[in-house]
Protein backbone atom coordinates (compact mmCIF):
# COMPACT_ATOMS: atom_id res chain seq x y z
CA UNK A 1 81.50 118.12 135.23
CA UNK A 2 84.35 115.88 134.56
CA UNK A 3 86.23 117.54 137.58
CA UNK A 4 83.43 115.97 139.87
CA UNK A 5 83.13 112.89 138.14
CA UNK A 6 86.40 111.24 139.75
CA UNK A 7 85.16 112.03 143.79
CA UNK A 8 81.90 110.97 143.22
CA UNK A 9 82.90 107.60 142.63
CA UNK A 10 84.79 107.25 146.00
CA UNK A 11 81.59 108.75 147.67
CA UNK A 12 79.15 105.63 146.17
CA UNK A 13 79.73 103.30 149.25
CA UNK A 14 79.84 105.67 152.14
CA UNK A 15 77.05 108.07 150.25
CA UNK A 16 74.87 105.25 150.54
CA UNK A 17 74.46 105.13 154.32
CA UNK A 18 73.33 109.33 154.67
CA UNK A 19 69.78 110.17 154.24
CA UNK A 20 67.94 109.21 150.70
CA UNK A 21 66.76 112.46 150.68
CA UNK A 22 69.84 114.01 150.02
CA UNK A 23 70.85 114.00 146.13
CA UNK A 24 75.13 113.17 145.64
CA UNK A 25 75.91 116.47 145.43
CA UNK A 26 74.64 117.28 148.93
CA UNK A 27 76.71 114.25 150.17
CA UNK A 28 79.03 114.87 148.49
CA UNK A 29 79.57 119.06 150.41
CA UNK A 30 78.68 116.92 153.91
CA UNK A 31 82.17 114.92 152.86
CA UNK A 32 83.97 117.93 152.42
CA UNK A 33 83.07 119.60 155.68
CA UNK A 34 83.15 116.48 157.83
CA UNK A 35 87.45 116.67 157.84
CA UNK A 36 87.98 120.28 158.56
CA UNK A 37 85.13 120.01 160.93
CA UNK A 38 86.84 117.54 163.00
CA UNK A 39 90.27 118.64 162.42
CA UNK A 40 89.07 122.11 163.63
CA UNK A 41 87.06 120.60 166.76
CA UNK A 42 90.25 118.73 168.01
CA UNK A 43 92.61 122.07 167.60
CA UNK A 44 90.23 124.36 169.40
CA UNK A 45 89.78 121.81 172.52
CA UNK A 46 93.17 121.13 172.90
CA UNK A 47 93.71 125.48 172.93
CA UNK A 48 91.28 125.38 175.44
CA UNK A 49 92.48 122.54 177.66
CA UNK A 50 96.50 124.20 177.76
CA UNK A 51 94.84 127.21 178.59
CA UNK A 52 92.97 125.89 181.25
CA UNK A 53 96.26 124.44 182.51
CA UNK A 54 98.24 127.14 182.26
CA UNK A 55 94.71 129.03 184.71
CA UNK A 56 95.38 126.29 186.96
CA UNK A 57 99.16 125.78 186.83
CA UNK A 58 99.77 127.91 190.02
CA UNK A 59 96.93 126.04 192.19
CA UNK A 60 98.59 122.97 190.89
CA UNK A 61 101.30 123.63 192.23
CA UNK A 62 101.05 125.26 195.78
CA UNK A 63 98.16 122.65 196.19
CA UNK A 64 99.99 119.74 195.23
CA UNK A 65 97.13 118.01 193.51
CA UNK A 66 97.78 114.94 192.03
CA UNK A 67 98.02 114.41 188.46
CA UNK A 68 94.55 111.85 187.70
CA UNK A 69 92.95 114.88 189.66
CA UNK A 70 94.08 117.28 187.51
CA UNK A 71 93.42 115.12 184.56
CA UNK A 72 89.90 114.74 186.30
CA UNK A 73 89.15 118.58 185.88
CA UNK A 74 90.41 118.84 182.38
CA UNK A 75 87.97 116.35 181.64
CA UNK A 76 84.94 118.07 183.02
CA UNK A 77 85.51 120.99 181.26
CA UNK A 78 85.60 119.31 178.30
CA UNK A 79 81.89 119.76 177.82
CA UNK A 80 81.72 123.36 178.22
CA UNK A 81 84.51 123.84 175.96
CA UNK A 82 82.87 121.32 173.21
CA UNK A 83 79.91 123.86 173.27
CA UNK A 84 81.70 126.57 172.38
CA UNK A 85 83.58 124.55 169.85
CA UNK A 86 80.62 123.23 167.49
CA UNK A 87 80.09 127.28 166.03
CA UNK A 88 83.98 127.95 165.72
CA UNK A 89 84.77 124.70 164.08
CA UNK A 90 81.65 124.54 161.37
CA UNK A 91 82.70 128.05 160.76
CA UNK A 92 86.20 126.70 159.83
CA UNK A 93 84.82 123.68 158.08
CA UNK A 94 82.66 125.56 156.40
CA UNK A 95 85.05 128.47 154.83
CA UNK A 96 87.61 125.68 153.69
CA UNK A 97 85.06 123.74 152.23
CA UNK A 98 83.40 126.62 150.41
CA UNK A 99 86.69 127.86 149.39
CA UNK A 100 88.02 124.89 148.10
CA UNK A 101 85.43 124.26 145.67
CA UNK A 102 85.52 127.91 144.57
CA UNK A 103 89.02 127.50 143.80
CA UNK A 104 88.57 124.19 141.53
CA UNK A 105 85.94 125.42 139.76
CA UNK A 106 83.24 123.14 140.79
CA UNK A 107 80.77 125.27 142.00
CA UNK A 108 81.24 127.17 138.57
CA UNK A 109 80.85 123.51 137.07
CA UNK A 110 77.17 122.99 139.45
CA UNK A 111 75.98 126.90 138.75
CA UNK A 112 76.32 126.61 134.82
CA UNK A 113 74.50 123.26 135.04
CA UNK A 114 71.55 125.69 136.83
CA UNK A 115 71.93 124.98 140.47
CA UNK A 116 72.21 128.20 142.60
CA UNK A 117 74.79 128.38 145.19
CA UNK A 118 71.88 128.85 147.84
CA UNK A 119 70.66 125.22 146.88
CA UNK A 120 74.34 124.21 147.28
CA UNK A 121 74.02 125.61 151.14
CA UNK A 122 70.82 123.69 151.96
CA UNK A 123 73.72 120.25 152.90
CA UNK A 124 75.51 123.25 154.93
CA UNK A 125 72.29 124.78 156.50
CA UNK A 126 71.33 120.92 157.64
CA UNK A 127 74.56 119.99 159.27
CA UNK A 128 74.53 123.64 161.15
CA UNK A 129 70.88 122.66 162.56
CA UNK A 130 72.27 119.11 163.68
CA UNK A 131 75.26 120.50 165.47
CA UNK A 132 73.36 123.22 167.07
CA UNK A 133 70.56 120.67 168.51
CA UNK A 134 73.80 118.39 169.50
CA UNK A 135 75.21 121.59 171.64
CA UNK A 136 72.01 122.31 173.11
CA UNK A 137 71.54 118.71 174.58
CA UNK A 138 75.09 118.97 176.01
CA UNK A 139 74.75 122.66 176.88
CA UNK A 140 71.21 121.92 178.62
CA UNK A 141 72.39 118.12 180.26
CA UNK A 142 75.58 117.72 180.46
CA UNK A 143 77.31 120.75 181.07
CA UNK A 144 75.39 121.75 184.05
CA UNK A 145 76.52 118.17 185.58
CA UNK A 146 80.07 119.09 184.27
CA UNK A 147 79.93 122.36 185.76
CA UNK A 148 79.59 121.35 189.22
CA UNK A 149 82.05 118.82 189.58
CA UNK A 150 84.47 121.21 188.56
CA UNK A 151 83.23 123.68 190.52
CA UNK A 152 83.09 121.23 193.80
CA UNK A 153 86.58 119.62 192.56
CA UNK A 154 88.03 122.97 193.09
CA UNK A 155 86.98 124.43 196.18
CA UNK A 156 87.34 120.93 197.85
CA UNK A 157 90.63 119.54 196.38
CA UNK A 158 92.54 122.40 195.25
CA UNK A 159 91.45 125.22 197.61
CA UNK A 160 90.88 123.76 200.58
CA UNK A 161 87.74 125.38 201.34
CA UNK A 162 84.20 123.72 202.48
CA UNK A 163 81.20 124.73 200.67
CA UNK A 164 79.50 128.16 201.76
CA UNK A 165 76.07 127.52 201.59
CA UNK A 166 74.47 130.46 203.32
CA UNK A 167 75.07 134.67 203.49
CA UNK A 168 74.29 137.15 205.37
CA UNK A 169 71.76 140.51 204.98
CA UNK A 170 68.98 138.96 202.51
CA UNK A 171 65.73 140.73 201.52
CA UNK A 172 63.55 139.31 199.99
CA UNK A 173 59.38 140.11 198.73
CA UNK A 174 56.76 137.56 199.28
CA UNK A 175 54.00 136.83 196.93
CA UNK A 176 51.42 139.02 199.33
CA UNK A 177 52.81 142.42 199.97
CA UNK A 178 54.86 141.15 202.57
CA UNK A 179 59.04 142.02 203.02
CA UNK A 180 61.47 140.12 204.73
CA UNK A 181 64.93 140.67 206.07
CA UNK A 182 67.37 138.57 207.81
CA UNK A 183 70.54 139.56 209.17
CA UNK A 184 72.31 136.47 209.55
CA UNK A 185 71.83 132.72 209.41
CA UNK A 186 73.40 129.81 210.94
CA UNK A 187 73.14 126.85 208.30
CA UNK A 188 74.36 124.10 211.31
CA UNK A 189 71.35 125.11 212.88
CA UNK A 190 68.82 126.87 210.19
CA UNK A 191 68.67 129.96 213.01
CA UNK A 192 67.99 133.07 211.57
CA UNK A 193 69.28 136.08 213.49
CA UNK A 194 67.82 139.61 213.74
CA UNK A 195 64.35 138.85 211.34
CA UNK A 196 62.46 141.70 210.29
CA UNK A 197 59.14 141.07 208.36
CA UNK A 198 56.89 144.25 206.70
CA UNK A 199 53.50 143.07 206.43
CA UNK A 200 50.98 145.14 204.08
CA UNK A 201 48.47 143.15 203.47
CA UNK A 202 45.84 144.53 205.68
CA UNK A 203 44.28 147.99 206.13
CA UNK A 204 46.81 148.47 208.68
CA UNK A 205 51.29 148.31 208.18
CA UNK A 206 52.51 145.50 210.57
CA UNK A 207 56.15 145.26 211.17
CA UNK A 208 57.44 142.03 213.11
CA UNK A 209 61.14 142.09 214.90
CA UNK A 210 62.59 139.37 216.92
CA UNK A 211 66.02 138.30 217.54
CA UNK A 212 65.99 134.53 216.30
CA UNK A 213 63.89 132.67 214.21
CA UNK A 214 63.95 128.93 212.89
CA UNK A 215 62.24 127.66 209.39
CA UNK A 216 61.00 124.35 208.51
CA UNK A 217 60.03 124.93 204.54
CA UNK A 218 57.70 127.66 204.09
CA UNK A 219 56.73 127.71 208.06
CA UNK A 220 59.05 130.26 210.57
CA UNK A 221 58.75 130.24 214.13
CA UNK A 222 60.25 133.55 215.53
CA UNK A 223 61.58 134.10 219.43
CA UNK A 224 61.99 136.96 221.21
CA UNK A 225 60.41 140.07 219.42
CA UNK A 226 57.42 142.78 219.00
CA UNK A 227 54.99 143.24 216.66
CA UNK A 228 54.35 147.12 215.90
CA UNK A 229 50.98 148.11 214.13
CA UNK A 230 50.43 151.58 212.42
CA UNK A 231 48.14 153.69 212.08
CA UNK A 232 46.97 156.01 209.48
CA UNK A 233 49.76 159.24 209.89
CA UNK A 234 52.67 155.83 209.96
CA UNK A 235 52.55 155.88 213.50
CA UNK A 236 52.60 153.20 216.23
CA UNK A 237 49.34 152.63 217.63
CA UNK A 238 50.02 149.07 218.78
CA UNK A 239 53.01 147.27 220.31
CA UNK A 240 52.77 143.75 221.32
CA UNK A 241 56.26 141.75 222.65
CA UNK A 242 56.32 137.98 222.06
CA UNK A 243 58.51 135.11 223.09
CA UNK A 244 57.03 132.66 220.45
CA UNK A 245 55.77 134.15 216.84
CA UNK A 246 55.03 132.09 214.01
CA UNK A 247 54.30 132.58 210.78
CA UNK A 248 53.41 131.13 207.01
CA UNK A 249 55.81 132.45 203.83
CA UNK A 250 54.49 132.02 200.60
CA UNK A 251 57.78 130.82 199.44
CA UNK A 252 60.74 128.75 200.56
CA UNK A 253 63.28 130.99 201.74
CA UNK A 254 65.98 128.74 200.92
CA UNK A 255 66.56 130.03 197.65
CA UNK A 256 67.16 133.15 198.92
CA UNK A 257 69.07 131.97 201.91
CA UNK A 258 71.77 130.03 200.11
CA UNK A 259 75.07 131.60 199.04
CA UNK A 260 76.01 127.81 197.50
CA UNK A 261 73.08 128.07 195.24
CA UNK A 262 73.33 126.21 191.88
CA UNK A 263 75.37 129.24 189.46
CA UNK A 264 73.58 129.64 185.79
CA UNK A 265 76.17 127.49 184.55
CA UNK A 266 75.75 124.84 186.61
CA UNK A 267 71.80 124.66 186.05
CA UNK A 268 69.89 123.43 183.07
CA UNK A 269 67.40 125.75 181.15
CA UNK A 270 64.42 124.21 183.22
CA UNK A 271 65.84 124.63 186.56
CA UNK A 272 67.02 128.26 185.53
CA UNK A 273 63.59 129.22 184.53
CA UNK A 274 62.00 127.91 187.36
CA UNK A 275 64.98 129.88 189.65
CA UNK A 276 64.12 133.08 187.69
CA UNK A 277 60.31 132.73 188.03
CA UNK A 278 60.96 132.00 191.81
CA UNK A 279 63.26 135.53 192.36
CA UNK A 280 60.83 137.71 190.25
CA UNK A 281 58.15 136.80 192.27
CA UNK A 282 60.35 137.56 195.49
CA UNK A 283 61.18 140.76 194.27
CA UNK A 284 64.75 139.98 193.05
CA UNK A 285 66.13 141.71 190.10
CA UNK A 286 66.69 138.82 187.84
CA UNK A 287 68.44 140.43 184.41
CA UNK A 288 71.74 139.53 184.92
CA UNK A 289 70.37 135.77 185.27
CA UNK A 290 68.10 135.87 182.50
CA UNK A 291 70.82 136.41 180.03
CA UNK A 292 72.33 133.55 181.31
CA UNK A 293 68.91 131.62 180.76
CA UNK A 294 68.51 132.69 176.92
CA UNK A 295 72.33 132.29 176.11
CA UNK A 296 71.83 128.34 176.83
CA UNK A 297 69.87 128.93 173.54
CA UNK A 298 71.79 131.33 171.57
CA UNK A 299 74.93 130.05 172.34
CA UNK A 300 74.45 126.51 170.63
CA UNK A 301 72.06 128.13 167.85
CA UNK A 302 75.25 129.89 167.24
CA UNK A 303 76.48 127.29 164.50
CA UNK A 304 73.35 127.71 162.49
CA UNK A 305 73.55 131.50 162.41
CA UNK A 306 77.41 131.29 161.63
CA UNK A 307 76.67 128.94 158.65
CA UNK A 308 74.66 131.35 157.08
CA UNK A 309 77.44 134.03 157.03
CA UNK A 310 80.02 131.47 156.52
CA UNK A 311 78.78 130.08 153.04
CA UNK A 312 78.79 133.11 151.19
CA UNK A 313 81.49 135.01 153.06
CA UNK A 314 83.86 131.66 151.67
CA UNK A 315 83.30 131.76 148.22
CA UNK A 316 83.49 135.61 148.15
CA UNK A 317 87.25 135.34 149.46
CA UNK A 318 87.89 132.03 147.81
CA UNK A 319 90.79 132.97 145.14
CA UNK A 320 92.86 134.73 147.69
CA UNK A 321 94.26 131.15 148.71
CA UNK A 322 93.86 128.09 151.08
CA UNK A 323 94.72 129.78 153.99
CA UNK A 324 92.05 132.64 154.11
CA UNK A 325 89.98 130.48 155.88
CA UNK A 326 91.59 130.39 158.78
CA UNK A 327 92.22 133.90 158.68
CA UNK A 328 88.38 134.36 158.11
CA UNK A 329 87.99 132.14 160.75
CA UNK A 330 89.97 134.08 163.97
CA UNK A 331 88.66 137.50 162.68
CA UNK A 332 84.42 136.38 162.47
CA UNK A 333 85.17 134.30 165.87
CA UNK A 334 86.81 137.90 167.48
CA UNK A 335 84.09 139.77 166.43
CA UNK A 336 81.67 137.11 167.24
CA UNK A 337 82.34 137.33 170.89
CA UNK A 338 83.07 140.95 171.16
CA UNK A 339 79.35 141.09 170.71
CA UNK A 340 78.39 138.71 172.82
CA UNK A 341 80.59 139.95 175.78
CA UNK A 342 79.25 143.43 175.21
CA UNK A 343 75.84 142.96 174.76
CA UNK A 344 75.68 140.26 177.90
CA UNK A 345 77.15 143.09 179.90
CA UNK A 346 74.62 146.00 178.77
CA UNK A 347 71.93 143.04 179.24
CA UNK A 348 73.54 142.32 182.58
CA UNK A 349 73.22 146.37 183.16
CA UNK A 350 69.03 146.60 181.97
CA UNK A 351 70.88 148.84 179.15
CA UNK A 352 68.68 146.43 176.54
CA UNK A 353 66.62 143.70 177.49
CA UNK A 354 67.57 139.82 178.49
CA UNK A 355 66.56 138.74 174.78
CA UNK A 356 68.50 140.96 173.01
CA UNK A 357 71.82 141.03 175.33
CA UNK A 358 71.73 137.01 174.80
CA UNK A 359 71.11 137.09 171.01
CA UNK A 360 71.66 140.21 169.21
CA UNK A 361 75.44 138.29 167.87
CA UNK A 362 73.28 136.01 166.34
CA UNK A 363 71.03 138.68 164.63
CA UNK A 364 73.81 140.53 163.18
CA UNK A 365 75.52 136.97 161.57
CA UNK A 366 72.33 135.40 160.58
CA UNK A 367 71.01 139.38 159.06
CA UNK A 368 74.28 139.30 157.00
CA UNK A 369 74.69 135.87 156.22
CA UNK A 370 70.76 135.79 154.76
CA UNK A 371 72.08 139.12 152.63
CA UNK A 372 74.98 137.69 151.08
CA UNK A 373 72.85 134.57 150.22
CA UNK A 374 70.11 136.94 148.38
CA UNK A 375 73.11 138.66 146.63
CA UNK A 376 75.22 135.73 145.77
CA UNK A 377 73.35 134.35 142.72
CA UNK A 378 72.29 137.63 141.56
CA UNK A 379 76.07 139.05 141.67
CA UNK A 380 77.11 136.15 139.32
């Protein structure tokens, strides 16, 4: 233990300010992870933010946007990017850490003395759980926020463009049996144009037409059209031309109506849920969105499930040198998001369900990572 002995004493002062519940040795890993941690947060955000310039170098340019504006956009994404950075740089942090006490023998020094390397991960396991709660928060409240600045700074500043907030040809299902369709809407005047409404509720099929309609929340008043009621053999038994119609939908329509509608991104988990319980019950296919919904979980989870894998995988690989970490680092992060990007497309396609397209990364690292911690002690 004499190899310890001399770092402990430069952890007394600051070791004094964590958590009693934590005994010096746990401190004592959260010190070594806190520099690469850091170190390995600042490299991947600035990789990020000259990529995002070089994405935006041409608009830059033919725009002519001025240079606190672009700074401006760089620092909105800065959120979105930090998100993403928590899992890649506690994965770093924690193979360098790992690895460097393989390499000077001190977790030989702590396992002869009887403490198993999984106790050694509980410090790890901890700081993986704070860092995924702290990308949550700013995956749940601040990146939304983040999100549409950037989203409004671009269409406004650098393309020129004024915000769409309507589209053309929507269908939508009410909560009653009833379909609606709507060729075309004005959003100066919230006129709907060419409205077609399929009511089955009754013993009887009622299909409304008319040529403009207006809505006021859930309330439409239609002009101009007929109202067609079947019979039994689906034909017309009664037709009835109106100038004024008006009817009650269960729902606003202007969450179907709205091409500017809020993207996943730009949403928090709450408002996403409440967006994907609102299309379901309009008849909407809603996969592709639901993935979006559970990655705001997975995504900043991410760090805890990496940890896992992370611990052992380090001191496995520790004696081949300093720099495997890095090396570990790039190929776990590739392989990381080749899952992700697969499995959020076949979740996207209804080739597996929401869940699983938004998680199954995490199932593979944290199924592997709890392995290699069963094996580690009893390999030794």
């Amino acid at each position: 233990m004499a190899v310890l002995r001399s770092p402990f004493k430069a952890l007394n002062s600051w070791s004094a300010r964590l958590p009693r519940g934590l005994t010096i040795i746990d401190r004592y890993i959260i010190m070594e992870l806190q520099k690469p941690f850091f170190a390995g947060s600042f490299g991947f955000i600035v990789m990020n933010l000259a990529n995002l310039l070089y994405i935006y170098a041409n608009l830059i340019v033919s725009s002519g946007v001025p240079i606190p504006i672009v700074l401006k956009l760089l620092g909105f994404n800065l959120p979105a990017i930090a998100v993403i950075t928590f899992p890649v740089a506690f994965l770093f942090a924690t193979l360098l850490a790992t690895g460097r006490l393989s390499r000077d023998t001190e977790i030989t020094a702590l396992r002869a003395c009887g403490t198993s390397f999984r106790r050694l991960c509980v410090p790890i396991i901890l700081g993986s759980l704070l860092w995924s709660g702290i990308g949550f928060w700013f995956n749940d409240q601040v990146v939304p926020w983040a999100n549409r600045n950037v989203v409004d700074l671009v269409r406004t500043i650098m393309l020129r463009q004024s915000k769409p907030v309507y589209k053309d040809n929507v269908f939508f299902k009410g909560q009653d049996n009833r379909y609606f369709y709507v060729k075309q809407v004005d959003e100066r005047t919230n006129v709907m144009y060419s409205v077609l409404i399929i009511d089955r509720t009754g013993p009887k099929q009622v299909v409304i037409s008319a040529k403009e309609g207006t809505w006021s929340g859930k309330h439409w008043k239609l002009t101009d059209g007929i109202v067609h009621e079947y019979g039994d053999e689906d034909f017309v038994e009664k037709e009835q031309p109106f100038s004024n119609y008006e009817v009650t939908v269960d729902q606003n329509p202007e969450t179907f109506f709205k091409q500017g509608d809020l993207s996943p991104q730009e949403q928090t988990a709450k408002q996403l849920r409440t967006q994907i319980d609102t299309m379901k019950s309009g008849g909407v296919d809603t996969k592709g969105i639901e993935v979006d919904y559970y990655l705001k979980y997975s995504l900043p989870l991410a760090t805890f499930f990496i940890a896992l894998f992370a611990a052992p995988i380090g001191l496995r690989f520790a004696r081949l040198g300093a720099f495997i970490g890095v090396a570990l680092t790039i190929a776990c992060v590739f392989v990381y998001y080749v899952l992700m990007s697969i499995c959020r497309s076949m979740g996207n396609a209804g080739m597996i369900d929401p869940i699983t397209g938004a998680w199954f990364e995490n199932y593979v690292f944290g199924a592997v990572g709890i392995y290699l911690l069963w094996r580690v002690d009893r390999s030794s």
